[in-house]
PDB file of N, CA and C in Angstrom:
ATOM      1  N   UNK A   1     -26.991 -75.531  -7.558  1.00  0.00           N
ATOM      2  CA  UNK A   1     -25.834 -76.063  -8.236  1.00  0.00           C
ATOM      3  C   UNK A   1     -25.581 -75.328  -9.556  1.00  0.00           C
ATOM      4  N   UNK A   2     -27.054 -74.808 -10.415  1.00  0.00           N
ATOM      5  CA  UNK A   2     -26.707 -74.157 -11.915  1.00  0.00           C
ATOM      6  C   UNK A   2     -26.068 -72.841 -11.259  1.00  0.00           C
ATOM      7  N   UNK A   3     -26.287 -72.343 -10.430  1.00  0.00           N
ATOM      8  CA  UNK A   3     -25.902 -70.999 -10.042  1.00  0.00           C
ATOM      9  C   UNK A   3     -24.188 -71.142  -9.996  1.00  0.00           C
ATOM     10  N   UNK A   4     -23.780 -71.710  -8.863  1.00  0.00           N
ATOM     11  CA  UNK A   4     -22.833 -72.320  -8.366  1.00  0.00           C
ATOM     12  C   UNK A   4     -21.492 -72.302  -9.734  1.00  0.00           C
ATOM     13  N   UNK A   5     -22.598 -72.806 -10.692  1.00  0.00           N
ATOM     14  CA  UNK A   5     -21.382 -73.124 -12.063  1.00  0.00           C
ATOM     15  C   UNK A   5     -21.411 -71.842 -12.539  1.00  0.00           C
ATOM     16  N   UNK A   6     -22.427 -71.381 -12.536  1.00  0.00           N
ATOM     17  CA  UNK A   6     -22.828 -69.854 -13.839  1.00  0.00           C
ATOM     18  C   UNK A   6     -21.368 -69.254 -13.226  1.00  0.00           C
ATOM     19  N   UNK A   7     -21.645 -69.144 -11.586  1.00  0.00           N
ATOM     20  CA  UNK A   7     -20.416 -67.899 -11.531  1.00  0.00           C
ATOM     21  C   UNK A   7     -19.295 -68.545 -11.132  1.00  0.00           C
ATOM     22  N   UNK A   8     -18.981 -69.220 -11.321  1.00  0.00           N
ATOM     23  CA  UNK A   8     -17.276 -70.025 -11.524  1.00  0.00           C
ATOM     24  C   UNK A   8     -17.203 -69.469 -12.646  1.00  0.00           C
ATOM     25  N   UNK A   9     -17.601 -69.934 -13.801  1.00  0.00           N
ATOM     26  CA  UNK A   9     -17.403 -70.210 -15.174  1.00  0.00           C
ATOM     27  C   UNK A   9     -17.345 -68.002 -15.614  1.00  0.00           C
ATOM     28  N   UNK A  10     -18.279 -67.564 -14.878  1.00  0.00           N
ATOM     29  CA  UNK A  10     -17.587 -66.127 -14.798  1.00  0.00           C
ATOM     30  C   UNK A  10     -16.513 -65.655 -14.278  1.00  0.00           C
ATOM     31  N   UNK A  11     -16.357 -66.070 -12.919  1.00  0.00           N
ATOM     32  CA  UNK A  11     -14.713 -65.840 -12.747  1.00  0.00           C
ATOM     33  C   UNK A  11     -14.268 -66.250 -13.147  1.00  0.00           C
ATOM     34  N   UNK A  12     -13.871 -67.300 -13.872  1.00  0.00           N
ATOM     35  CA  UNK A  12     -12.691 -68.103 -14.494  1.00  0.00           C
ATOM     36  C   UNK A  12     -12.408 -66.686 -15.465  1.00  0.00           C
ATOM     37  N   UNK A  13     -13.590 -66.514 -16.475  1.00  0.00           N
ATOM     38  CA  UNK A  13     -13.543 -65.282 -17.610  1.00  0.00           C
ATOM     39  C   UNK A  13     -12.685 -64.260 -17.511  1.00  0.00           C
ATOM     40  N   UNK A  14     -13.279 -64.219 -16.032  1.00  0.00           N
ATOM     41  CA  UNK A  14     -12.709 -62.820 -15.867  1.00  0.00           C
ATOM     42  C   UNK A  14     -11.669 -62.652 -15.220  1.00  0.00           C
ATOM     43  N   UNK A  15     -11.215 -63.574 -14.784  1.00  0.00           N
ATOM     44  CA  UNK A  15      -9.507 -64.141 -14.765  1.00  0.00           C
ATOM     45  C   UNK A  15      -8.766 -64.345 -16.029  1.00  0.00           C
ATOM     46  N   UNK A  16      -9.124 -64.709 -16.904  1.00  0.00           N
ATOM     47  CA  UNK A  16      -8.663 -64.718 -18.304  1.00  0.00           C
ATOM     48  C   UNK A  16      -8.777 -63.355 -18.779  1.00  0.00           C
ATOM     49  N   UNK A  17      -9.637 -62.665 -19.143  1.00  0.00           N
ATOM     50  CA  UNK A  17      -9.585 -61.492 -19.284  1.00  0.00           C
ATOM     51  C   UNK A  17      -8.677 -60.351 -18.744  1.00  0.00           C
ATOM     52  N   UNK A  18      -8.519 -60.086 -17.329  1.00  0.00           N
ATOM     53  CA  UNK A  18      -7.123 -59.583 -16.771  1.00  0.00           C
ATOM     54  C   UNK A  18      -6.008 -60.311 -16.697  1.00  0.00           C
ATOM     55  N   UNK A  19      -5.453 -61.346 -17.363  1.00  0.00           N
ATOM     56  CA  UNK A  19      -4.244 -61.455 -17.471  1.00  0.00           C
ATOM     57  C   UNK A  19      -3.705 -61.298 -19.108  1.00  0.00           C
ATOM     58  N   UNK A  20      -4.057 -59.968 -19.063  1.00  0.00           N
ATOM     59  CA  UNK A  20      -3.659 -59.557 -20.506  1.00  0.00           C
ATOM     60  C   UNK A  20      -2.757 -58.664 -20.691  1.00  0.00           C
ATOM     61  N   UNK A  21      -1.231 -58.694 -20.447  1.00  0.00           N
ATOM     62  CA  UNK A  21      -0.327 -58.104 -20.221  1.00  0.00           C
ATOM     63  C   UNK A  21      -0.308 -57.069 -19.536  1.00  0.00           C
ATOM     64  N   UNK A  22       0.137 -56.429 -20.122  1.00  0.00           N
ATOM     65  CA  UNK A  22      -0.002 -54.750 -19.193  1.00  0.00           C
ATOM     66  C   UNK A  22      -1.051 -53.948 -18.686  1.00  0.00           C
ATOM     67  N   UNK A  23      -2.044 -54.980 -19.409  1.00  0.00           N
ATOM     68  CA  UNK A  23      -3.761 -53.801 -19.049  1.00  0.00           C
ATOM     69  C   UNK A  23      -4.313 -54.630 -18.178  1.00  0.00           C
ATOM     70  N   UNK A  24      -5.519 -53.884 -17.597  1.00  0.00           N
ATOM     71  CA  UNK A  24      -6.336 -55.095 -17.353  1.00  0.00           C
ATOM     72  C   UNK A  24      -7.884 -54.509 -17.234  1.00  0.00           C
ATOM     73  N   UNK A  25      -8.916 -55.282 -16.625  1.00  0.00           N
ATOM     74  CA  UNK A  25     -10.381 -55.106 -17.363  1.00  0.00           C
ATOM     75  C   UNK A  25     -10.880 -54.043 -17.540  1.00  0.00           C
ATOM     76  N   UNK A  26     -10.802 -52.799 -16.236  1.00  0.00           N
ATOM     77  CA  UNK A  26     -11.646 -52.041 -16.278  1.00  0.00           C
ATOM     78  C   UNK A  26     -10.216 -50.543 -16.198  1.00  0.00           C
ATOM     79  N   UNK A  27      -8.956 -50.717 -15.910  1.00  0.00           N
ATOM     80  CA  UNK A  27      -8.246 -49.901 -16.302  1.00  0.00           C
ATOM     81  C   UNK A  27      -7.357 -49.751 -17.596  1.00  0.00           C
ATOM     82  N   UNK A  28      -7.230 -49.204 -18.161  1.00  0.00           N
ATOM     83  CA  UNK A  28      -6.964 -49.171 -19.423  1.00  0.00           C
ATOM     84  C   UNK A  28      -5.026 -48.350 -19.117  1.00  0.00           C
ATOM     85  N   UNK A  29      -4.673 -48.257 -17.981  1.00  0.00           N
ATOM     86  CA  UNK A  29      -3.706 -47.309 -17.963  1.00  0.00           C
ATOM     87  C   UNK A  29      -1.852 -47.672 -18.100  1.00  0.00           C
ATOM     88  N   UNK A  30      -1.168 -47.305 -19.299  1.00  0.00           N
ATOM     89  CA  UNK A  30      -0.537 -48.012 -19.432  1.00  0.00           C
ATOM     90  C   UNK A  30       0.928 -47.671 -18.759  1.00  0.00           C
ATOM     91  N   UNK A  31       2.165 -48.117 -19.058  1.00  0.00           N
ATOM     92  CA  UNK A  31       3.212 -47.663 -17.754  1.00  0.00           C
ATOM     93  C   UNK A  31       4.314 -47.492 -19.484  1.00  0.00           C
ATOM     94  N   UNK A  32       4.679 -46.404 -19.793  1.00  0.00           N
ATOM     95  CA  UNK A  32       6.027 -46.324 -20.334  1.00  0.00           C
ATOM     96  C   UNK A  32       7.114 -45.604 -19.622  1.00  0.00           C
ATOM     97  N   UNK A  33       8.371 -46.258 -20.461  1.00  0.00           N
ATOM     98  CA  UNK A  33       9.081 -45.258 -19.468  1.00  0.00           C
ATOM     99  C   UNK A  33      10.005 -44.293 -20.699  1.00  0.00           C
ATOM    100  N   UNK A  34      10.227 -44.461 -22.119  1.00  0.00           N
ATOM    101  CA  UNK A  34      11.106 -43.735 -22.622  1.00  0.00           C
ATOM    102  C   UNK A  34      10.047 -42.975 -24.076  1.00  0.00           C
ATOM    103  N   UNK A  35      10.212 -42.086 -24.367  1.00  0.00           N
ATOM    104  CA  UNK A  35       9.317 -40.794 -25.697  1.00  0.00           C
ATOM    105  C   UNK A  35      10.425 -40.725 -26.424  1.00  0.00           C
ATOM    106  N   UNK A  36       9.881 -40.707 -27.670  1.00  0.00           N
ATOM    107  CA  UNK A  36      10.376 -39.691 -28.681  1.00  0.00           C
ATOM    108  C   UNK A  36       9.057 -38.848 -29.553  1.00  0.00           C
ATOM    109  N   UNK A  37       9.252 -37.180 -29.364  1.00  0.00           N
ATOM    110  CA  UNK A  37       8.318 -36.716 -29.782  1.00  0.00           C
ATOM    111  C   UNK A  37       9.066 -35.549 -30.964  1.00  0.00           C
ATOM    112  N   UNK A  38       8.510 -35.599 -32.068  1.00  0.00           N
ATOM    113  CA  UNK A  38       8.814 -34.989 -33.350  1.00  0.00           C
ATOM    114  C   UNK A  38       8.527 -33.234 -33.262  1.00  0.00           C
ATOM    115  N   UNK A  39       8.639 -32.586 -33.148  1.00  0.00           N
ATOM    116  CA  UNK A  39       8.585 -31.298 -33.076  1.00  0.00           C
ATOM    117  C   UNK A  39       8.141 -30.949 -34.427  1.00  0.00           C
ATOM    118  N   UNK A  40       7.481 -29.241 -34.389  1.00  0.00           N
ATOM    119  CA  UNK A  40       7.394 -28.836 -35.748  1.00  0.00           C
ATOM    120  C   UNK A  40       8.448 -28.358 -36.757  1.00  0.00           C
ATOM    121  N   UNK A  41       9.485 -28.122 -36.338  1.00  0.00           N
ATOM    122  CA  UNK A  41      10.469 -27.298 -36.590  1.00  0.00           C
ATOM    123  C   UNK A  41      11.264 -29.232 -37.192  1.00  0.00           C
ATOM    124  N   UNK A  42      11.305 -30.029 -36.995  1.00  0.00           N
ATOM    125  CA  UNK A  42      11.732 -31.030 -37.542  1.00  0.00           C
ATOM    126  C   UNK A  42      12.783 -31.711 -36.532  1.00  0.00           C
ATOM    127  N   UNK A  43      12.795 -31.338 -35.455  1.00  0.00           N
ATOM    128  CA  UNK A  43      13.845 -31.393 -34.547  1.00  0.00           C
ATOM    129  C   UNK A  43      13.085 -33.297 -34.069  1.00  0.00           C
ATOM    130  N   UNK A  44      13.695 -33.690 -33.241  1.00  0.00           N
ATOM    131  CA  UNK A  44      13.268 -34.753 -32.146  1.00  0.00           C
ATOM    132  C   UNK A  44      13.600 -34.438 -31.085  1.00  0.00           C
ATOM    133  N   UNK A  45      12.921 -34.817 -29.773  1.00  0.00           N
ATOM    134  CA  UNK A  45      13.287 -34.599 -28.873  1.00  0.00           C
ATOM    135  C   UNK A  45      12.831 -36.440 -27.988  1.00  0.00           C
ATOM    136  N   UNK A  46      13.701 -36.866 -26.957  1.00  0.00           N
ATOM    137  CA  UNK A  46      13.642 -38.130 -26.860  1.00  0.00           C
ATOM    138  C   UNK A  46      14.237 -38.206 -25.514  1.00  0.00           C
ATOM    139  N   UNK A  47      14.013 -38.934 -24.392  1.00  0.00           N
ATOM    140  CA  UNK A  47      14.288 -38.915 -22.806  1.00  0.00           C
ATOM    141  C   UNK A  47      13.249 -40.063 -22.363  1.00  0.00           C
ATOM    142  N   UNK A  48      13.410 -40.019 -21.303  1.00  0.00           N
ATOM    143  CA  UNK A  48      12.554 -41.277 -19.860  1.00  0.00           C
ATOM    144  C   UNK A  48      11.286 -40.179 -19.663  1.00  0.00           C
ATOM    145  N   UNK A  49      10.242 -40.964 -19.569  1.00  0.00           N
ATOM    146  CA  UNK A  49       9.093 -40.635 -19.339  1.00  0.00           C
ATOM    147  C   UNK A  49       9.055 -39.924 -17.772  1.00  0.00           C
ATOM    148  N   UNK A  50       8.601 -38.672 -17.527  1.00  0.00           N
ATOM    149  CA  UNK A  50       8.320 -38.602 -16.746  1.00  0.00           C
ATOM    150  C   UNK A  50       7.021 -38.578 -16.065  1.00  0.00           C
ATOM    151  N   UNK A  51       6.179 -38.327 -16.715  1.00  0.00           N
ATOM    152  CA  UNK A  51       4.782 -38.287 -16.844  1.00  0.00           C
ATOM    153  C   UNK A  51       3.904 -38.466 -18.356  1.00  0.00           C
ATOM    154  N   UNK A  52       2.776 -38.969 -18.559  1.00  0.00           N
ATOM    155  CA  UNK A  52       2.202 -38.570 -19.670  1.00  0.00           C
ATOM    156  C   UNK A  52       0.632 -38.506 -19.626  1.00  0.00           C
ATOM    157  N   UNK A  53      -0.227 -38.256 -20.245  1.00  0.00           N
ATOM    158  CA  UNK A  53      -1.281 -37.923 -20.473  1.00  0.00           C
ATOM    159  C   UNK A  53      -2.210 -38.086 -21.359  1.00  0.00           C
ATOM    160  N   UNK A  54      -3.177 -38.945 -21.706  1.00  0.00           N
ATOM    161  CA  UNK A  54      -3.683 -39.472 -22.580  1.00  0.00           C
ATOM    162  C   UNK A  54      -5.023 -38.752 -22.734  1.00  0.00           C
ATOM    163  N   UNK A  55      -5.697 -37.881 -23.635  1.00  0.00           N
ATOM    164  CA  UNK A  55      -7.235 -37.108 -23.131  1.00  0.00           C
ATOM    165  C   UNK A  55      -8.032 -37.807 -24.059  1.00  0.00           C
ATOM    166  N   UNK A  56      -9.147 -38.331 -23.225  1.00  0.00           N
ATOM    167  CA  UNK A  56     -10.038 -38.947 -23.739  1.00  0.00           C
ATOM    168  C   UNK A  56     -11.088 -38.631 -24.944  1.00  0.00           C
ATOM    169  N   UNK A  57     -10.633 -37.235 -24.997  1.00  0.00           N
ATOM    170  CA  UNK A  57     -11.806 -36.343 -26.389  1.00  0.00           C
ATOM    171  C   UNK A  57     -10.657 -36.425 -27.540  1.00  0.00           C
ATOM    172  N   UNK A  58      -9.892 -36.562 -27.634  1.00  0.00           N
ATOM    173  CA  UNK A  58      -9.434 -36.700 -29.027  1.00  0.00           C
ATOM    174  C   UNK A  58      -8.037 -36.983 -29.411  1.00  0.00           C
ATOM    175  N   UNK A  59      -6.737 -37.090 -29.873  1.00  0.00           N
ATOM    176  CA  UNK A  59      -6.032 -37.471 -30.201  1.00  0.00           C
ATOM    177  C   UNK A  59      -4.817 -36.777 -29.933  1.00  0.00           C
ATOM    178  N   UNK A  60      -4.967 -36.021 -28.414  1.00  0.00           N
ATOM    179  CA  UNK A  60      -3.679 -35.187 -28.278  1.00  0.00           C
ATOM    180  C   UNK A  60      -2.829 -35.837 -27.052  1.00  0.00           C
ATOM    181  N   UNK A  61      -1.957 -35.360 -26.870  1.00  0.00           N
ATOM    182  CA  UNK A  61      -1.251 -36.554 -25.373  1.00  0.00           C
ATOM    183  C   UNK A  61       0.161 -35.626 -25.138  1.00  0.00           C
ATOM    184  N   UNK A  62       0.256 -35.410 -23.645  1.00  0.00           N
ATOM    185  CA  UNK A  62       0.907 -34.525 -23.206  1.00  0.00           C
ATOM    186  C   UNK A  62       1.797 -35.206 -22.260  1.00  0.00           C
ATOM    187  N   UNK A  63       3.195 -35.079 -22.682  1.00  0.00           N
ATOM    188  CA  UNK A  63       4.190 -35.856 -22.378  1.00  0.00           C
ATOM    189  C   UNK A  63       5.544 -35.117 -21.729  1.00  0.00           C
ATOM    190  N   UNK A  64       5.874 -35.376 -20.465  1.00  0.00           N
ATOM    191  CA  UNK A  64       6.923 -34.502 -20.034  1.00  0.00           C
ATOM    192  C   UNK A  64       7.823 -35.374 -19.953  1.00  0.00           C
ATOM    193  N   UNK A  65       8.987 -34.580 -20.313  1.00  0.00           N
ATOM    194  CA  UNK A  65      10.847 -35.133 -20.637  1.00  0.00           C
ATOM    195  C   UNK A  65      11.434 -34.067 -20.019  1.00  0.00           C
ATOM    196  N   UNK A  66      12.158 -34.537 -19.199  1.00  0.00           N
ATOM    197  CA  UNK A  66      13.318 -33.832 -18.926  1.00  0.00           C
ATOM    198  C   UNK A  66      12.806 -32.342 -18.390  1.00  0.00           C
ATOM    199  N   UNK A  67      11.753 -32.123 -17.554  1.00  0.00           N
ATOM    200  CA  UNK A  67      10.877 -31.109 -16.891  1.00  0.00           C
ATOM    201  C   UNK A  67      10.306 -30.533 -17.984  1.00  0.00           C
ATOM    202  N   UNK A  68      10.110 -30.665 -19.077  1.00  0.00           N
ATOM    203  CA  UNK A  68       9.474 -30.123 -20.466  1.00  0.00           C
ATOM    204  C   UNK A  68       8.126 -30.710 -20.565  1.00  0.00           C
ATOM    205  N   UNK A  69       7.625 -30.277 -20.143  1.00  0.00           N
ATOM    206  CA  UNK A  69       6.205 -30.550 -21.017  1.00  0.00           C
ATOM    207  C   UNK A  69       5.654 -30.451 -22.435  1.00  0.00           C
ATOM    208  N   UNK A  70       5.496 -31.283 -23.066  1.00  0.00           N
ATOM    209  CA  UNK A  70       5.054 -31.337 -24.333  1.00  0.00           C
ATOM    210  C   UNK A  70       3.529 -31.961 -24.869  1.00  0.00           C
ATOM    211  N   UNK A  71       3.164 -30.907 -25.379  1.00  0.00           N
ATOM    212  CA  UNK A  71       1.183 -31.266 -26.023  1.00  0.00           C
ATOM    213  C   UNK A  71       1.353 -31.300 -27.010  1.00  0.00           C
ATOM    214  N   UNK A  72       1.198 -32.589 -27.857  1.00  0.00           N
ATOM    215  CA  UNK A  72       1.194 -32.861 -29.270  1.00  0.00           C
ATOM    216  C   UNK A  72       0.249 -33.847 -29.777  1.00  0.00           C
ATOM    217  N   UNK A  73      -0.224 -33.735 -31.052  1.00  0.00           N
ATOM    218  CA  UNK A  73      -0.718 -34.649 -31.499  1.00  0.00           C
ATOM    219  C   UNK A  73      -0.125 -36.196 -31.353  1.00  0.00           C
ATOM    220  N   UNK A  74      -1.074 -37.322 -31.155  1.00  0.00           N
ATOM    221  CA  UNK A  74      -0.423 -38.467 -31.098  1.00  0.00           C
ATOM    222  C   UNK A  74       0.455 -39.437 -31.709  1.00  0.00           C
ATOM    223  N   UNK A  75       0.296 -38.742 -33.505  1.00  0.00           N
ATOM    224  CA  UNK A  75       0.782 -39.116 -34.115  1.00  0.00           C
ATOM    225  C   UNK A  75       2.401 -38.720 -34.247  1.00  0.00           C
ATOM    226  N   UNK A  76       2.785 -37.968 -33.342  1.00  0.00           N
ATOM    227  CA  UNK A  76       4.000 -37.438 -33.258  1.00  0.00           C
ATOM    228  C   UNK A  76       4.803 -38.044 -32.542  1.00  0.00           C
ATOM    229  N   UNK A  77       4.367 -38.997 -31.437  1.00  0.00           N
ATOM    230  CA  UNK A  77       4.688 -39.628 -30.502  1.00  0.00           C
ATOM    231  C   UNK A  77       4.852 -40.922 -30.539  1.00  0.00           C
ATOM    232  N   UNK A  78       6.003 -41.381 -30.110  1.00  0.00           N
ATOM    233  CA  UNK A  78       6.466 -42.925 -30.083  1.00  0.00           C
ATOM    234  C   UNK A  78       6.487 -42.713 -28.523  1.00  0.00           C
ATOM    235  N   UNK A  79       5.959 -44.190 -27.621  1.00  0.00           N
ATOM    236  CA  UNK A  79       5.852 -44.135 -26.112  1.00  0.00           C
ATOM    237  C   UNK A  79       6.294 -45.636 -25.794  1.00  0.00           C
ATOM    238  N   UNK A  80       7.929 -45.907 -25.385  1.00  0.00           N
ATOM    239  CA  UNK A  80       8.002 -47.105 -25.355  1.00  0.00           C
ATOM    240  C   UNK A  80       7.997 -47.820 -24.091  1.00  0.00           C
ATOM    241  N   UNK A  81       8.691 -48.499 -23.721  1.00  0.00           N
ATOM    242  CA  UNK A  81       8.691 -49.531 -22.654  1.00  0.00           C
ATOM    243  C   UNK A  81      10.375 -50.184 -23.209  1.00  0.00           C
ATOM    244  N   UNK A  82      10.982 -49.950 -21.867  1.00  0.00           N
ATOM    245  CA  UNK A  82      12.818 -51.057 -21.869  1.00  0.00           C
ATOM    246  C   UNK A  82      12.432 -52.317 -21.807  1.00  0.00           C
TER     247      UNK A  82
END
């Protein structure tokens, strides 16, 4: 019967735990659909997501618009959701 409860009382958790909007426990992967990415030259450039890329070693993220591929720092990047 202690067993019985232990793992209810874990699934319940871990039912609470994945209903956490857009993410969930063990994927971290998120869905945008529109960029705006700042260029060096001072320009913006801004379109529907077609793909993007998040790299796990450090703070760069590679984002294609409009068949353009773009590798920029993250801080350059706004990644929204309609």
């Amino acid at each position: 019967m202690k067993k019985s409860l232990i793992a209810l009382l874990l699934l319940i958790a871990l039912m609470l735990c994945t209903a956490c909007g857009n993410r969930s426990l063990f994927d971290t992967t998120y869905t945008f659909t529109r960029a705006m990415i700042a260029l060096p030259d001072g320009s913006v450039v801004e379109g529907p997501v077609e793909k993007w890329r998040d790299y796990e070693d450090g703070d760069q993220l590679q984002v294609t618009i409009g068949g353009v591929t773009y590798l920029t720092h993250a801080s350059n990047v706004v990644l929204m959701t309609d």
